[in-house]
C-alpha atoms as a PDB file:
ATOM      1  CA  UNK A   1      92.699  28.013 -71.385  1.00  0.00           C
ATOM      2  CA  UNK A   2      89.956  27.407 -73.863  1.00  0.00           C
ATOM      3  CA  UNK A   3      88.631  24.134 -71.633  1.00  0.00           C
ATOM      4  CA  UNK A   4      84.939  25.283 -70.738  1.00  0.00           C
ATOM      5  CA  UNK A   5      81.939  23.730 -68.807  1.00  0.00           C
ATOM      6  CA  UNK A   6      79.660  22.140 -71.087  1.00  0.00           C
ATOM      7  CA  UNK A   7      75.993  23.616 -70.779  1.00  0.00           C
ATOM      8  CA  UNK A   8      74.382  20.185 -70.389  1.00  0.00           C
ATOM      9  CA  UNK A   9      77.141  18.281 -68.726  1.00  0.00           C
ATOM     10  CA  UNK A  10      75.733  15.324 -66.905  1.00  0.00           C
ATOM     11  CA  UNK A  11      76.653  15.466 -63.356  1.00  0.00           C
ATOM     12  CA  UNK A  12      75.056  11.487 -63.167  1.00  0.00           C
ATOM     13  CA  UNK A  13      78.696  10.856 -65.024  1.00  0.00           C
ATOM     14  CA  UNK A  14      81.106  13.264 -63.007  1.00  0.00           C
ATOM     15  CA  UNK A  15      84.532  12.156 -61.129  1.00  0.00           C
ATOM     16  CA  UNK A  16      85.549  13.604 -58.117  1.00  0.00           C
ATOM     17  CA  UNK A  17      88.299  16.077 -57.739  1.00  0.00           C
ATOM     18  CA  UNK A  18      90.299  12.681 -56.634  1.00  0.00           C
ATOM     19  CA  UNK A  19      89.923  10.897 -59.577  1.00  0.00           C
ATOM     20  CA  UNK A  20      91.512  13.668 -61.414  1.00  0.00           C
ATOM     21  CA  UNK A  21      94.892  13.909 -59.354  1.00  0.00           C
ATOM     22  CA  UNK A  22      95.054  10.363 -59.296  1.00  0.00           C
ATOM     23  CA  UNK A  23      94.694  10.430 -63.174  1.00  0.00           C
ATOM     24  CA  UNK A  24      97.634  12.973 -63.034  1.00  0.00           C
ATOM     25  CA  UNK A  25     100.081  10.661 -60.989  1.00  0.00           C
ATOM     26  CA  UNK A  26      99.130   7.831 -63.569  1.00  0.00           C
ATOM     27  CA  UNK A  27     102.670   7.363 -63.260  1.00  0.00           C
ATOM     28  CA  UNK A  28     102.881   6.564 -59.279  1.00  0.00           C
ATOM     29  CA  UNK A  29     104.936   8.120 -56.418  1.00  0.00           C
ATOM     30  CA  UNK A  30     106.644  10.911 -56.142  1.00  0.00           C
ATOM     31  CA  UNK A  31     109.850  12.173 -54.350  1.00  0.00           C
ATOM     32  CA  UNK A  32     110.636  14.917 -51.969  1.00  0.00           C
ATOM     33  CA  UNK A  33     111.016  18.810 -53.417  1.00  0.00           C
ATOM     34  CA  UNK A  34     113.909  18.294 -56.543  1.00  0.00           C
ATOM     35  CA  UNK A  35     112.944  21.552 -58.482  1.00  0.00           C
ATOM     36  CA  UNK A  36     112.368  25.240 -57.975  1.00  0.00           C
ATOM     37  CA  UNK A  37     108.920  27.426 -58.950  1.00  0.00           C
ATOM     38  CA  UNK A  38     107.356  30.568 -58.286  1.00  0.00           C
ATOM     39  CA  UNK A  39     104.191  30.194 -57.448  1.00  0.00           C
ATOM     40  CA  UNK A  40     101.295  33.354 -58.595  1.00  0.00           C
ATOM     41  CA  UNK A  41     100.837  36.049 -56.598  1.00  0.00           C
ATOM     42  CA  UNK A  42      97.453  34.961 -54.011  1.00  0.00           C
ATOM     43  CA  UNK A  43      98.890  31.731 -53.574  1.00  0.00           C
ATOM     44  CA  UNK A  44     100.056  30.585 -49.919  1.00  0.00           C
ATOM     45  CA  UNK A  45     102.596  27.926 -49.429  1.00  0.00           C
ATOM     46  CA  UNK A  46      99.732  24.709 -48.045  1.00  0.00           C
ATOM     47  CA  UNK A  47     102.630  22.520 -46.706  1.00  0.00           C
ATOM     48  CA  UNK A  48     105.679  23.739 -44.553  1.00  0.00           C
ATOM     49  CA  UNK A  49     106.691  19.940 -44.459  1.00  0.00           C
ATOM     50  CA  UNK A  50     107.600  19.548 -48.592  1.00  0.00           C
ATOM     51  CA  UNK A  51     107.164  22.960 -50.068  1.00  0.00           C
ATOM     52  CA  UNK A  52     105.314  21.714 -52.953  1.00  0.00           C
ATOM     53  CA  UNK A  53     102.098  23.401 -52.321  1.00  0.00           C
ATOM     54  CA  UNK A  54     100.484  26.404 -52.514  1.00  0.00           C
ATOM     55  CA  UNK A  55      96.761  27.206 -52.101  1.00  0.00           C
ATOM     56  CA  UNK A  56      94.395  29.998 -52.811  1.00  0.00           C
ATOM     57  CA  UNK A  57      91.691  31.473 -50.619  1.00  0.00           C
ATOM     58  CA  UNK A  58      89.612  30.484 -52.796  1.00  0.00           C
ATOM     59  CA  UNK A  59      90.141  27.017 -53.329  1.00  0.00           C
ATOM     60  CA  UNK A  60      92.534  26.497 -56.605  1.00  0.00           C
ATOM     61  CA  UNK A  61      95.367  23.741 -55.037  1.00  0.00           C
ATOM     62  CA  UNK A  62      99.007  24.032 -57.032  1.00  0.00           C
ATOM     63  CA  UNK A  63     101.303  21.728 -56.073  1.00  0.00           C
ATOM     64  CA  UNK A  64     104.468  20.367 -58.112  1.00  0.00           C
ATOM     65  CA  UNK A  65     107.090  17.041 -57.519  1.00  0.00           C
ATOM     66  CA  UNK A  66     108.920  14.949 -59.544  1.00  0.00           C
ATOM     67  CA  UNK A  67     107.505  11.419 -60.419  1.00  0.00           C
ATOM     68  CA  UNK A  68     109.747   8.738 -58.871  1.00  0.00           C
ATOM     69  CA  UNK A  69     111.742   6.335 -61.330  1.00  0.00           C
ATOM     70  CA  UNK A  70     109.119   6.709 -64.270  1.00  0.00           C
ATOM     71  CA  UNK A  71     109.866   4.803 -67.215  1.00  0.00           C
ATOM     72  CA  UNK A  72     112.203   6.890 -69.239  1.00  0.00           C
ATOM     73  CA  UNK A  73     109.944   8.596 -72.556  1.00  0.00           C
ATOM     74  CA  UNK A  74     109.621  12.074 -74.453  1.00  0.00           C
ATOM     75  CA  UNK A  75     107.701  14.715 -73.557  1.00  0.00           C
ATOM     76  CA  UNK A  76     104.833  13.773 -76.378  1.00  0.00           C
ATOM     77  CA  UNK A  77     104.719  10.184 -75.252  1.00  0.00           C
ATOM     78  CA  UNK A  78     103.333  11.498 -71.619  1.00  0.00           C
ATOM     79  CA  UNK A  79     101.811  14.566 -72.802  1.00  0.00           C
ATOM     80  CA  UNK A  80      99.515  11.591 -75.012  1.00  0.00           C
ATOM     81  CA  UNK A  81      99.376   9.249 -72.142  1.00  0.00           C
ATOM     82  CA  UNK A  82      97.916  12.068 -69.994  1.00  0.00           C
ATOM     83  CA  UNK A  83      95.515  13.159 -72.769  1.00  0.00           C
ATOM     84  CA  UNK A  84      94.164   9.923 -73.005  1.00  0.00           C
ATOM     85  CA  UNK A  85      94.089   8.207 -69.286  1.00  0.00           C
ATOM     86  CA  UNK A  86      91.490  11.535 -68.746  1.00  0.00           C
ATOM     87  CA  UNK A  87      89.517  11.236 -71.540  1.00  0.00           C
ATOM     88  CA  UNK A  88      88.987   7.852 -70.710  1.00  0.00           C
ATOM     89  CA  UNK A  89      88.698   8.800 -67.301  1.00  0.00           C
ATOM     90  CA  UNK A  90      85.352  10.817 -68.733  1.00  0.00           C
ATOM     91  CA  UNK A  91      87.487  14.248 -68.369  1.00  0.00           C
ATOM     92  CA  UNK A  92      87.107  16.636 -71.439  1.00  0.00           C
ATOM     93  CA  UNK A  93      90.733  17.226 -72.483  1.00  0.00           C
ATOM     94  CA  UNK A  94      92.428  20.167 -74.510  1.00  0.00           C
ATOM     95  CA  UNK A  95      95.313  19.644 -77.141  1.00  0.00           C
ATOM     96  CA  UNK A  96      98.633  19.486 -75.029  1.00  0.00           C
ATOM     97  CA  UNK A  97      99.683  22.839 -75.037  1.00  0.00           C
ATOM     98  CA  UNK A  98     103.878  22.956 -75.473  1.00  0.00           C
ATOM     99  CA  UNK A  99     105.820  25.608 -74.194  1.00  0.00           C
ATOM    100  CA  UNK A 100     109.396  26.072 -73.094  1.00  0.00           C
ATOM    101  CA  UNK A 101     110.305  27.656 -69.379  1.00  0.00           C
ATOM    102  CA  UNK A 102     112.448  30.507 -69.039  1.00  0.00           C
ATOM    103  CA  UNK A 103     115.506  28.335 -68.959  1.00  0.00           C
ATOM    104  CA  UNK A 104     114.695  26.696 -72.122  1.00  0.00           C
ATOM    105  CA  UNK A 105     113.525  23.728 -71.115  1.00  0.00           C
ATOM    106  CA  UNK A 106     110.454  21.960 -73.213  1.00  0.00           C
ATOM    107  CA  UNK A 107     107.560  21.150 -71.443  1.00  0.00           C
ATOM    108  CA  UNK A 108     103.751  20.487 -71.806  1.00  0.00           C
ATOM    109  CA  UNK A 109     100.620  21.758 -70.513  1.00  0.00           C
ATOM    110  CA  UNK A 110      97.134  19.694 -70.334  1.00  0.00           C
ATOM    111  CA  UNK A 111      93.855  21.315 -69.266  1.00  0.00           C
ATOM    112  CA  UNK A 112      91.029  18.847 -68.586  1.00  0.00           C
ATOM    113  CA  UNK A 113      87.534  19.573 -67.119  1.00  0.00           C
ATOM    114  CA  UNK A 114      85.474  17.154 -65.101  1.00  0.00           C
ATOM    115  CA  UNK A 115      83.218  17.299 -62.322  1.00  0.00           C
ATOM    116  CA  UNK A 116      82.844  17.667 -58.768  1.00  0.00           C
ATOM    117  CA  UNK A 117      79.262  17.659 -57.636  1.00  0.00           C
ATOM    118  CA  UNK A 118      77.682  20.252 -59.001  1.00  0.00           C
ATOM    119  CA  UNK A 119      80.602  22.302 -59.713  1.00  0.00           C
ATOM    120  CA  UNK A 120      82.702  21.992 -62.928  1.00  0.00           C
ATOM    121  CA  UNK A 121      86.306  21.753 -61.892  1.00  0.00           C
ATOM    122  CA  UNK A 122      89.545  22.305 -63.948  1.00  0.00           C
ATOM    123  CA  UNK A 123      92.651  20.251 -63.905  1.00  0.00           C
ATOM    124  CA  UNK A 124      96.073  21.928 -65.231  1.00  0.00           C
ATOM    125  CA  UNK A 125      99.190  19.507 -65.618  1.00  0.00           C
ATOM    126  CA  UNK A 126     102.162  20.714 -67.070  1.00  0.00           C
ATOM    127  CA  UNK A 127     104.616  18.229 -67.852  1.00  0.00           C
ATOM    128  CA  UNK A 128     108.386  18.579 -67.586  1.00  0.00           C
ATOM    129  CA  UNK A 129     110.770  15.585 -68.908  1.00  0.00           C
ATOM    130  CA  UNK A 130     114.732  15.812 -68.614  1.00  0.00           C
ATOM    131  CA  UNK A 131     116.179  12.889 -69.553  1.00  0.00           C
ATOM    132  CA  UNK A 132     114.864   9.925 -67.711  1.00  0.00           C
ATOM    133  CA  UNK A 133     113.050  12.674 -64.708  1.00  0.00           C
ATOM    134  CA  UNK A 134     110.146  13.300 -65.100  1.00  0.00           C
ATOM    135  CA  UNK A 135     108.293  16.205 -63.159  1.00  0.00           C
ATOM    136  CA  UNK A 136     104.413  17.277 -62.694  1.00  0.00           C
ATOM    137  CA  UNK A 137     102.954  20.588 -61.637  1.00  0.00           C
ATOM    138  CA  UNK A 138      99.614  19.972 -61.129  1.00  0.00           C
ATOM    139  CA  UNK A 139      96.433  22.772 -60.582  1.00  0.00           C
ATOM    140  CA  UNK A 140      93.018  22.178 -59.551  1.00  0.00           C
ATOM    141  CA  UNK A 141      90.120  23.718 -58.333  1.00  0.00           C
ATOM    142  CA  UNK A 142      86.612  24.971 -59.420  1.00  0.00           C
ATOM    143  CA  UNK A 143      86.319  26.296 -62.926  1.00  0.00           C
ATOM    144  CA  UNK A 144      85.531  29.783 -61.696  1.00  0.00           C
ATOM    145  CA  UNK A 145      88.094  30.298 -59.715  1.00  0.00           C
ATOM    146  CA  UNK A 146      90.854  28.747 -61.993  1.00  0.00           C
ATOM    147  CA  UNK A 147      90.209  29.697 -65.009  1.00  0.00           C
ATOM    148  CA  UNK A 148      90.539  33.234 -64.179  1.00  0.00           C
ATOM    149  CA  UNK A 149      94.401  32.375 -63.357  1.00  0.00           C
ATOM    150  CA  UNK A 150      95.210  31.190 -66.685  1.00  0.00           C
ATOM    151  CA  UNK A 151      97.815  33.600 -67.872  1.00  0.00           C
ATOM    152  CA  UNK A 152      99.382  34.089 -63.883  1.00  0.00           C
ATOM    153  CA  UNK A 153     100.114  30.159 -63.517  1.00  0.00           C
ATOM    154  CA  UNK A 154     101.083  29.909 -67.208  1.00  0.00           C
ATOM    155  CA  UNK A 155     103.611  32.300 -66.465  1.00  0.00           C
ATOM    156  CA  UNK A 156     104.189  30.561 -63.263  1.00  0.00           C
ATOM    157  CA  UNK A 157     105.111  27.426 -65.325  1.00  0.00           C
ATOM    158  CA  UNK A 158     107.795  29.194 -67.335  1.00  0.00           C
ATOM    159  CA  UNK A 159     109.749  29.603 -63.605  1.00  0.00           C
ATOM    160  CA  UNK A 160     110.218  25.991 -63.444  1.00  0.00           C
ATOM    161  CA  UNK A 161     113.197  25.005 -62.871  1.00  0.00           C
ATOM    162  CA  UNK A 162     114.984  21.197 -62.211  1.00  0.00           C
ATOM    163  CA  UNK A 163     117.514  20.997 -59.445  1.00  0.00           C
ATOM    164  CA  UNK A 164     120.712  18.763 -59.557  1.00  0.00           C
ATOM    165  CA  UNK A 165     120.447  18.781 -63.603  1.00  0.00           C
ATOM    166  CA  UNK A 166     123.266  21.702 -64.681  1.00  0.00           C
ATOM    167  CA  UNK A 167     119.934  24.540 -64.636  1.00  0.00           C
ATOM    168  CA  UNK A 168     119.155  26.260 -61.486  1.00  0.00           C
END
């Protein structure tokens, strides 16, 4: 994760930790749990009702679900979109990251940095496309306690796994 707070950011121009998952579900609702992952160890599962999400003590928020009905595209094409919505969104955005999970399947990872009040936050979306599904596992929380976890939830990614698609 190379994504680092900027030594003058402006804070005047920061989004809130909102605007960033809402720039990750650019794509709208999603359904209930279709897909398997392990989450890193010092994560706790948040939600008993969906089993999507996992929180630290800390703070950092992981949660992952499948978009619903998305319009069918490649991996690039929303790997791009992504990009793009956040740096327009006034996020600072690394190059899409692509890596392939222990099953083989291709996916993405995007690592953006914006703001939430004084505190730099950091927004990891790794994107998973099968056809015309189309999955998000999404991490957030403050830059110091995130990026710390970099090589634990990329490794977390690779456990990803689509049910009702021939790979569980």
């Amino acid at each position: 994760m190379n994504v680092r707070p900027a030594a003058n950011a402006s804070r005047s121009a920061a989004l809130p930790l909102h605007a960033a998952l809402l720039a990750a579900s650019l794509l709208l609702g999603a359904c209930g749990p279709q897909h398997a992952l392990q989450a890193p160890s010092g994560f706790a599962r948040y939600s008993e009702d969906d089993g999507n999400r996992w929180v630290t003590p800390d703070g950092v928020v992981l949660r992952a679900r499948e978009i619903d009905e998305p319009p069918e595209a490649t991996l690039a094409f929303w790997s791009e979109a992504l990009s793009r919505h956040l740096e327009r969104s006034g996020y600072r955005v690394e190059k899409p990251r692509d890596f392939r999970t222990r099953d083989g399947m291709e996916a993405s990872r995007v690592d953006a940095i914006g703001h939430r009040g004084a505190e730099d936050w950091l927004l990891v979306t790794a994107i998973y496309v099968q056809g015309p599904r189309l999955w998000l596992v999404e991490a957030t929380g403050p830059w110091r306690q995130l990026q710390p976890l970099s090589d634990a939830l990329q490794q977390a990614l690779t456990t990803f796994k689509p049910e009702g698609t021939g790979r569980k």
